[in-house]
Protein backbone atom coordinates (compact mmCIF):
# COMPACT_ATOMS: atom_id res chain seq x y z
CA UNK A 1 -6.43 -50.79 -110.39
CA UNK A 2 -7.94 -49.83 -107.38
CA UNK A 3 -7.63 -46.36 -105.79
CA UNK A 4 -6.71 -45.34 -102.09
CA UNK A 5 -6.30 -42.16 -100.19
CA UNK A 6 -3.42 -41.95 -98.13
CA UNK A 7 -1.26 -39.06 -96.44
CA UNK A 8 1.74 -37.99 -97.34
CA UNK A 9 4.64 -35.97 -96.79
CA UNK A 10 7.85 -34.82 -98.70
CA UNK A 11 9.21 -32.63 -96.18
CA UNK A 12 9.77 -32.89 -92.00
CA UNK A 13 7.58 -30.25 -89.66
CA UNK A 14 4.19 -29.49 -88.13
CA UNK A 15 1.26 -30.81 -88.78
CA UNK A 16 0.60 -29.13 -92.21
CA UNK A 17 3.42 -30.82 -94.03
CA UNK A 18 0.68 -33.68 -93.97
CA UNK A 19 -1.04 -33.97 -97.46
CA UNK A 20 -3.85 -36.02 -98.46
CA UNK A 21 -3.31 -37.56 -101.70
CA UNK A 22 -4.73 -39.89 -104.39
CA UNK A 23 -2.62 -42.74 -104.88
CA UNK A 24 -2.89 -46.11 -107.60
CA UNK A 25 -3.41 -49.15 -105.70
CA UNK A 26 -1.43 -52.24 -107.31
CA UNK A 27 -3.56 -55.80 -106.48
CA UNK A 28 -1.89 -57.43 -103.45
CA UNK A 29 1.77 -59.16 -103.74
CA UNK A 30 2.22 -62.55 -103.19
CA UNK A 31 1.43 -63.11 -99.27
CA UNK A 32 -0.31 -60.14 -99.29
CA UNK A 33 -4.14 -59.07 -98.03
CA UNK A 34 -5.62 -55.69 -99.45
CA UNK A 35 -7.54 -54.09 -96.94
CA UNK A 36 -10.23 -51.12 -96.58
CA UNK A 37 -9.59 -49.91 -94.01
CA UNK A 38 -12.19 -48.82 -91.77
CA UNK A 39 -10.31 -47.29 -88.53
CA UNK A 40 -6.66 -45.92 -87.77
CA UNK A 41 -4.98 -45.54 -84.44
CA UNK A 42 -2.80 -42.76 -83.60
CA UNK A 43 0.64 -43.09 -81.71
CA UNK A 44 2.59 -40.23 -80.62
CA UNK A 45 5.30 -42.16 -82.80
CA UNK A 46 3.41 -40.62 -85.69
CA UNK A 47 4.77 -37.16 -84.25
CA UNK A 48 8.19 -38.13 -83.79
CA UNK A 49 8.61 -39.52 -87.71
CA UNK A 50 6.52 -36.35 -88.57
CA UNK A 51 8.65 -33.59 -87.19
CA UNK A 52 11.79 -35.65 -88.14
CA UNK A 53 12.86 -36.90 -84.47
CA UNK A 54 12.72 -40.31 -86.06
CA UNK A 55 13.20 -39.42 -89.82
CA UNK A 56 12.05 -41.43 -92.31
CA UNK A 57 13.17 -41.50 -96.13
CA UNK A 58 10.90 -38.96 -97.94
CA UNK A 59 8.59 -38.81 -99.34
CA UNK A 60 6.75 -41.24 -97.28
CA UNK A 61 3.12 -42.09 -95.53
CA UNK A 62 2.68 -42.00 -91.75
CA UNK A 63 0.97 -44.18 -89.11
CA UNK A 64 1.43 -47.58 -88.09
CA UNK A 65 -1.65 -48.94 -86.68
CA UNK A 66 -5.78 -49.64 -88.43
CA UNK A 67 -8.78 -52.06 -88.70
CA UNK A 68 -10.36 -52.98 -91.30
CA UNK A 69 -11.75 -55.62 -93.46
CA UNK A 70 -10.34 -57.93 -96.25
CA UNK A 71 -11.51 -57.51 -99.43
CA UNK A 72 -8.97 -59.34 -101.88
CA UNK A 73 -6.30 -61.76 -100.96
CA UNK A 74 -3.21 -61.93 -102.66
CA UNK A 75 -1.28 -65.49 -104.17
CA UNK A 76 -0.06 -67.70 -100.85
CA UNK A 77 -2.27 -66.71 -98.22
CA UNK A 78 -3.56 -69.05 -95.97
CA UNK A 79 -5.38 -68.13 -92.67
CA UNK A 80 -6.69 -65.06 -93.77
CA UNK A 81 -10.20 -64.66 -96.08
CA UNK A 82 -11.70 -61.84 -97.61
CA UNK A 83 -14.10 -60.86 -95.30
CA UNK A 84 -12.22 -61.50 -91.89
CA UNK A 85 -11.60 -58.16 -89.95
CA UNK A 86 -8.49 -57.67 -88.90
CA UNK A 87 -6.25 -55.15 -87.09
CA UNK A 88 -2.34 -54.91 -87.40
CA UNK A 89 0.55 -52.46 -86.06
CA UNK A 90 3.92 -53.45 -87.51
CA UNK A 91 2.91 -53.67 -91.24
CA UNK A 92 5.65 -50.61 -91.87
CA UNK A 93 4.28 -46.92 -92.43
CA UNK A 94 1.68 -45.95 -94.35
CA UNK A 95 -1.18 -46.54 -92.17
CA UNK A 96 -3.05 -43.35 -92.69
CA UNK A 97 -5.02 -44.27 -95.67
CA UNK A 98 -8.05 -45.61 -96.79
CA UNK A 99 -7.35 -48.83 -98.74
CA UNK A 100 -3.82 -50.24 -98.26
CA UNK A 101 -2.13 -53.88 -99.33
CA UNK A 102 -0.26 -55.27 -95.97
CA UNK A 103 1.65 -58.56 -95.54
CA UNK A 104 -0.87 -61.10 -93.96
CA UNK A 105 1.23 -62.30 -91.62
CA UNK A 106 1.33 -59.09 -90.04
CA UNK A 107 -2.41 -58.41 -89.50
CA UNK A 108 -4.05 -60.67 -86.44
CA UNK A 109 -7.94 -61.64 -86.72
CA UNK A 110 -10.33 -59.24 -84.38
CA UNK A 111 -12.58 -61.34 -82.27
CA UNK A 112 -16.12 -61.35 -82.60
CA UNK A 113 -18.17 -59.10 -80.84
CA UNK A 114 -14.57 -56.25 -80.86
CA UNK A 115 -15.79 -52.92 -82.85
CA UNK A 116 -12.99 -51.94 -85.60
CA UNK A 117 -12.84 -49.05 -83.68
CA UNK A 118 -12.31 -50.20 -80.67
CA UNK A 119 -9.19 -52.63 -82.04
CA UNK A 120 -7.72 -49.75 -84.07
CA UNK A 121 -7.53 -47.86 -80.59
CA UNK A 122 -6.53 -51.01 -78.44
CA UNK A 123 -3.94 -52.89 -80.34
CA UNK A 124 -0.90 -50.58 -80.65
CA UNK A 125 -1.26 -49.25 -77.24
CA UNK A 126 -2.44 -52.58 -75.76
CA UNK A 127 0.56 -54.46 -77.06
CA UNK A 128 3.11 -52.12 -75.83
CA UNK A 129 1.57 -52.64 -72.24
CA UNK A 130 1.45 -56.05 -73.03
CA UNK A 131 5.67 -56.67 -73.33
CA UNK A 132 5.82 -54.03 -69.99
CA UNK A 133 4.00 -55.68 -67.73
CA UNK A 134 4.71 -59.53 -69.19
CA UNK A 135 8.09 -59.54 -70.64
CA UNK A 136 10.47 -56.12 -70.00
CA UNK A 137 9.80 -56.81 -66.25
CA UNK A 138 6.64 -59.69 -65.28
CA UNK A 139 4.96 -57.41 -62.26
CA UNK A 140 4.19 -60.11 -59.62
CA UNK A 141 1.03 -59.71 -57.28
CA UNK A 142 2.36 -57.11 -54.42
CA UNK A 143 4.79 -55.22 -56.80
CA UNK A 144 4.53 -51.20 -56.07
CA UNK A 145 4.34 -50.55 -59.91
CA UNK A 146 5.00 -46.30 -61.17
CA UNK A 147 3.26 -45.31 -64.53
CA UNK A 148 4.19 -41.82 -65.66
CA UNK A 149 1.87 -40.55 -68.44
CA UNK A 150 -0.84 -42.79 -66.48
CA UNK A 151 -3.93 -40.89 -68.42
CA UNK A 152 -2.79 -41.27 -71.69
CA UNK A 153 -3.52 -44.32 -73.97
CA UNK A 154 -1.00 -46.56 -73.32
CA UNK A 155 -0.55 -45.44 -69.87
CA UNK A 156 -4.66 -46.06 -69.21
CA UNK A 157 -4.10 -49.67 -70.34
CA UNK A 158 -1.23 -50.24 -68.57
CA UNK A 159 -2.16 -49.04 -65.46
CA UNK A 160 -5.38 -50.88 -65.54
CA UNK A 161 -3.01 -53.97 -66.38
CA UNK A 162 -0.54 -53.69 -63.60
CA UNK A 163 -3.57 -53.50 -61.47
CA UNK A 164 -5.33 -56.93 -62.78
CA UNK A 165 -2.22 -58.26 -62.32
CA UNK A 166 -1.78 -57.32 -58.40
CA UNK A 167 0.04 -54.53 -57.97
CA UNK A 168 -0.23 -51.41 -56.53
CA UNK A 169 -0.38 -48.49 -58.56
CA UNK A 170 0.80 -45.22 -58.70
CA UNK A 171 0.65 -42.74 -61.84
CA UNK A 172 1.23 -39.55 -62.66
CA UNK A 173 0.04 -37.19 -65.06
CA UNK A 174 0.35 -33.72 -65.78
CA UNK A 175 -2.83 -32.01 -64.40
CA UNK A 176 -5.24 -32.49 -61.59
CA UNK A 177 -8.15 -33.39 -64.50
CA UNK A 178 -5.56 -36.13 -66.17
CA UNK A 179 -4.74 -37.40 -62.51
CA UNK A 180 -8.08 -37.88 -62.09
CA UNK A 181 -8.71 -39.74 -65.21
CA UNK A 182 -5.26 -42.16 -63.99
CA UNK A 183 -7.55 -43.33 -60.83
CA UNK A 184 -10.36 -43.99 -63.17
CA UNK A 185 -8.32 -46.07 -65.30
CA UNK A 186 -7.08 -48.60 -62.07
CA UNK A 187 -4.30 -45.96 -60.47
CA UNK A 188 -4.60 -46.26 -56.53
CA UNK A 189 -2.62 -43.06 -56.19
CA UNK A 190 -2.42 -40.47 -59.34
CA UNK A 191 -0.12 -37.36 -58.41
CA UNK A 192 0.60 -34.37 -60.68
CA UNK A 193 3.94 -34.67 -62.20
CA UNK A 194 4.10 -30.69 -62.93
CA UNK A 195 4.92 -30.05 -59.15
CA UNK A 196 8.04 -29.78 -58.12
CA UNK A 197 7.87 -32.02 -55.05
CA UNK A 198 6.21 -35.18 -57.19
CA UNK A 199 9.12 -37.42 -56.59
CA UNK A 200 8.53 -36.52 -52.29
CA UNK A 201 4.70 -36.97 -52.76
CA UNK A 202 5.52 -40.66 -54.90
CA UNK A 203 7.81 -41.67 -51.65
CA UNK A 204 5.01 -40.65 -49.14
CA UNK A 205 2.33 -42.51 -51.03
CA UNK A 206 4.39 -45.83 -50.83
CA UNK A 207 5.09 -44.93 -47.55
CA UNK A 208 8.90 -44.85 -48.67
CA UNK A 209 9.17 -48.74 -50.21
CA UNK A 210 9.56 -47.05 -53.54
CA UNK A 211 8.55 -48.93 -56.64
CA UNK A 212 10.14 -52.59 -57.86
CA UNK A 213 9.69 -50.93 -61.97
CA UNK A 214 9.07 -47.49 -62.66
CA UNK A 215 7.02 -47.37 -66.54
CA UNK A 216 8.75 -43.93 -68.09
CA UNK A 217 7.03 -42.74 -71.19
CA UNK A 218 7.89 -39.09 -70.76
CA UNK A 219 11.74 -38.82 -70.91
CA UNK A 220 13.74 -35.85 -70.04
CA UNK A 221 11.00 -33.97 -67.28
CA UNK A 222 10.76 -37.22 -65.34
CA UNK A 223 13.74 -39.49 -65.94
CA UNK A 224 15.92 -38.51 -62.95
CA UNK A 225 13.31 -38.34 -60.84
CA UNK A 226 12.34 -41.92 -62.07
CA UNK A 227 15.92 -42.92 -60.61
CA UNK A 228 14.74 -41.54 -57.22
CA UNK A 229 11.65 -43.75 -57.17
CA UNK A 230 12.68 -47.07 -58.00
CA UNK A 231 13.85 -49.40 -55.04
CA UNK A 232 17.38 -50.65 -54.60
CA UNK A 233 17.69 -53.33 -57.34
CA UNK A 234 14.53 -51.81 -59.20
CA UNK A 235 13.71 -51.53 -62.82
CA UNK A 236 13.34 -47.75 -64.91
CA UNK A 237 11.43 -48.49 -67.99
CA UNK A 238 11.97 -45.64 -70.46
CA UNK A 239 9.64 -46.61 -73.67
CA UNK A 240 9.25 -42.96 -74.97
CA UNK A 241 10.19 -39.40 -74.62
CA UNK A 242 7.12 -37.03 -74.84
CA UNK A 243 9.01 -34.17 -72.78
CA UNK A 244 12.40 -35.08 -74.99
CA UNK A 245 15.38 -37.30 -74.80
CA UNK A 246 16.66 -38.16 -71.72
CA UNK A 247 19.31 -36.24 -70.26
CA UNK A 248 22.72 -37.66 -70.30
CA UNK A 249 24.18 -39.12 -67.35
CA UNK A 250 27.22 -41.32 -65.90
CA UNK A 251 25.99 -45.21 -65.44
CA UNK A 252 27.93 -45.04 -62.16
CA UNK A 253 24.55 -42.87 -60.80
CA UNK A 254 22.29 -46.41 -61.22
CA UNK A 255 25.00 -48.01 -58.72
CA UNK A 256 24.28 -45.09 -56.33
CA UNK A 257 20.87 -44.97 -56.70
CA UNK A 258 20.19 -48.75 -55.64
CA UNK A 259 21.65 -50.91 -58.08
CA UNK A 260 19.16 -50.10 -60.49
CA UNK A 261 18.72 -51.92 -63.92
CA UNK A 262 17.95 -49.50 -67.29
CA UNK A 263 16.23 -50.38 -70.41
CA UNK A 264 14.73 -48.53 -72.92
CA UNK A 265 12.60 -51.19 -75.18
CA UNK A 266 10.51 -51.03 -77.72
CA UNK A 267 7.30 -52.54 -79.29
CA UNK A 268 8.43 -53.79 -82.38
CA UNK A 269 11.00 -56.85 -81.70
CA UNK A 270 8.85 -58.04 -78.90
CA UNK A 271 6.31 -58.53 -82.21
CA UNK A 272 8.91 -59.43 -84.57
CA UNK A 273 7.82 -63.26 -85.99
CA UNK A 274 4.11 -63.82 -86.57
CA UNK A 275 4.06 -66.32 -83.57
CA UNK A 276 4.84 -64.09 -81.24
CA UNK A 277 2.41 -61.68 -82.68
CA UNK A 278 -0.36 -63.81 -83.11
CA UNK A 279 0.82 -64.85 -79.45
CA UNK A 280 0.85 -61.25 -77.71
CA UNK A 281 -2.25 -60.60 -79.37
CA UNK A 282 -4.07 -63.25 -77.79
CA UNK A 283 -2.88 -61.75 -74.53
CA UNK A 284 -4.05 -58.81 -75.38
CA UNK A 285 -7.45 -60.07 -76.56
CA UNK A 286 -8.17 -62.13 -73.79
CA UNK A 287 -7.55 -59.00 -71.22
CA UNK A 288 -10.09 -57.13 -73.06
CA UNK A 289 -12.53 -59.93 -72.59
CA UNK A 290 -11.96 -60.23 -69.23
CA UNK A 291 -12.42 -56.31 -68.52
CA UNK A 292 -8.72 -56.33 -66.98
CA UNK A 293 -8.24 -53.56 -69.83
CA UNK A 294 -10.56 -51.01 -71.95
CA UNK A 295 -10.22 -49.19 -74.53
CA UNK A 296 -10.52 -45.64 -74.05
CA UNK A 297 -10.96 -43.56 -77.31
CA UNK A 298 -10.41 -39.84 -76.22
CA UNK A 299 -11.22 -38.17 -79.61
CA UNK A 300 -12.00 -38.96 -83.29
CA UNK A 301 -11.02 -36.96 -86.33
CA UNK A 302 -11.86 -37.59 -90.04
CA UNK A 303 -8.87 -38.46 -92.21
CA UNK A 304 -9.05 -35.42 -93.68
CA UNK A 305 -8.53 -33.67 -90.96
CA UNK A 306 -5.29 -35.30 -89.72
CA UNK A 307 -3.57 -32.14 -89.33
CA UNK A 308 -6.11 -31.44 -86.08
CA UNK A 309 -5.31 -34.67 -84.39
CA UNK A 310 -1.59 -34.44 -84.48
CA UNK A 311 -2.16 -30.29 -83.02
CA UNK A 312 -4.39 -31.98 -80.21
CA UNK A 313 -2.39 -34.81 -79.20
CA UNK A 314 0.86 -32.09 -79.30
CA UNK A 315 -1.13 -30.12 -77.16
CA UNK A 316 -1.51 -32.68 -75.04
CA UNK A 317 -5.37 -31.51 -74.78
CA UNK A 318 -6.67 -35.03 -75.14
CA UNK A 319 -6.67 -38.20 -73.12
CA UNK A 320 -6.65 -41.84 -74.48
CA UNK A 321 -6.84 -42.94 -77.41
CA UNK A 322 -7.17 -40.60 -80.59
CA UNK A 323 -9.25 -42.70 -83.49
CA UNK A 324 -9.06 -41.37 -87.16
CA UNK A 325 -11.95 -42.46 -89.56
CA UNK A 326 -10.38 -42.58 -93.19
């Protein structure tokens, strides 16, 4: 039986509650791959299910996301070969490990000539953009487009996306440094969401057309002001909540605010049948090879050290993508 390192946790909190343990690794299940892996992405998910936002049944791993590389195949796979490097994000939690067994039709082949490294920073992020910009609302050439969070690994990508796609677009971040790092990323206009006339400075910079889908990843700082940016019969886009839930509010204030339309998606059923997977990810794929999107890998920790990557992205010190090495 082969052996694997994987974090753990029996309790909900801060970072420290993460343990690094020794685990007994079973040979893979029927329709199963067992992978070493070789890279692991981070998501600010990982924080939520951490701290207990989004509690999980303990005890249990953490992380969704990694590359890595086949090395035995399991009873009924087809498609898949030991060897083949692969990359997967909805393979259920336990990510943050060294060797893991996943179900093969939830890991998708990584191209030739894409670093592990690179897809284990990419895919999670990539394929959240991915359903924004192609399915939640399909931004059309000419679209005014607003990305909050717009220096931050998904946000990068999906600014950069918006923009290969035609649209204008504005981010905002929280500091003059991540602004800048939003116009590097394909932003036309990056403003500072911190101030307290950002909404007024958003309106000037579209020269008051206001934006036809406003991309919230923050929650509860921005969300009304979100309202106040979209254009009459405009899409608000909340995906995440990195200053907190949003607040509550009467659905009578989307009438007043233009007719506005709501939705708060997610990743996972956009992903939920390997075709559409395998589907997405060839989106995804062939906007990295085209340079439409990058990946941008912000910081890199050991697996070991897990506990520092979770304080840093809490901090909200780094931009893009955090990459852990098992």
């Amino acid at each position: 039986m082969t052996q694997a390192r994987a974090v753990q946790l029996t309790a909900f909190g801060g970072p420290e509650v993460m343990k690094l343990v020794t685990l007994d690794l079973p040979a893979p299940a029927a329709g199963e791959v067992q992978l070493r892996q070789t890279a692991l992405g981070f998501n600010y998910l990982d924080v939520y299910q951490r701290t207990g936002k989004y509690p999980l049944p303990t005890p249990t791993g953490l992380g969704h996301e990694a590359a890595g590389v086949v090395e035995v195949v399991g009873p009924g796979v087809d498609g898949v070969r030991v060897g083949d490097h692969v990359v997967y994000m909805n393979a259920g939690i336990g990510a943050y490990a060294d060797r893991r067994n996943v179900a093969a039709n939830k890991v998708v082949k990584v191209p030739a000539g894409v670093d592990d490294d690179v897809a284990a920073a990419l895919f999670f992020k990539a394929m959240t953009a991915q359903y924004l910009v192609r399915k939640t609302y399909p931004i059309q050439k000419g679209d005014i487009v607003v990305v909050h969070a717009a220096a931050g690994g998904v946000g990068q990508i999906l600014s950069a996306w918006a923009k290969g796609l035609g649209a204008t677009v504005i981010g905002t971040a929280g500091s003059a440094a991540k602004c800048e790092v939003a116009r590097n990323a394909g932003c036309d206009v990056a403003i500072d969401y911190s101030a307290s006339d950002w909404v007024e400075r958003i309106i000037e910079a579209t020269q008051g057309k206001k934006a036809r889908v406003v991309y919230d990843s923050v929650g509860q700082h921005t969300f009304m002001g979100s309202l106040d940016i979209a254009a009459p019969f405009g899409y608000v886009v909340v995906y995440g909540a990195a200053s907190g839930p949003i607040p509550p509010f009467e659905t009578e204030l989307l009438n007043r605010k233009g007719c506005l339309y709501l939705t708060r998606p997610s990743v996972f059923p956009h992903n939920a049948d390997v075709q559409a997977l395998r589907a997405n990810a060839a989106d995804v794929f062939d906007a990295y090879a085209q340079g439409i999107i990058r990946a941008h890998i912000g910081a890199r920790f050991e697996l070991a050290n897990i506990a520092d990557a979770h304080r840093a992205a809490e901090s909200r010190a780094t931009t893009g993508a955090i990459v852990i090495t098992p």
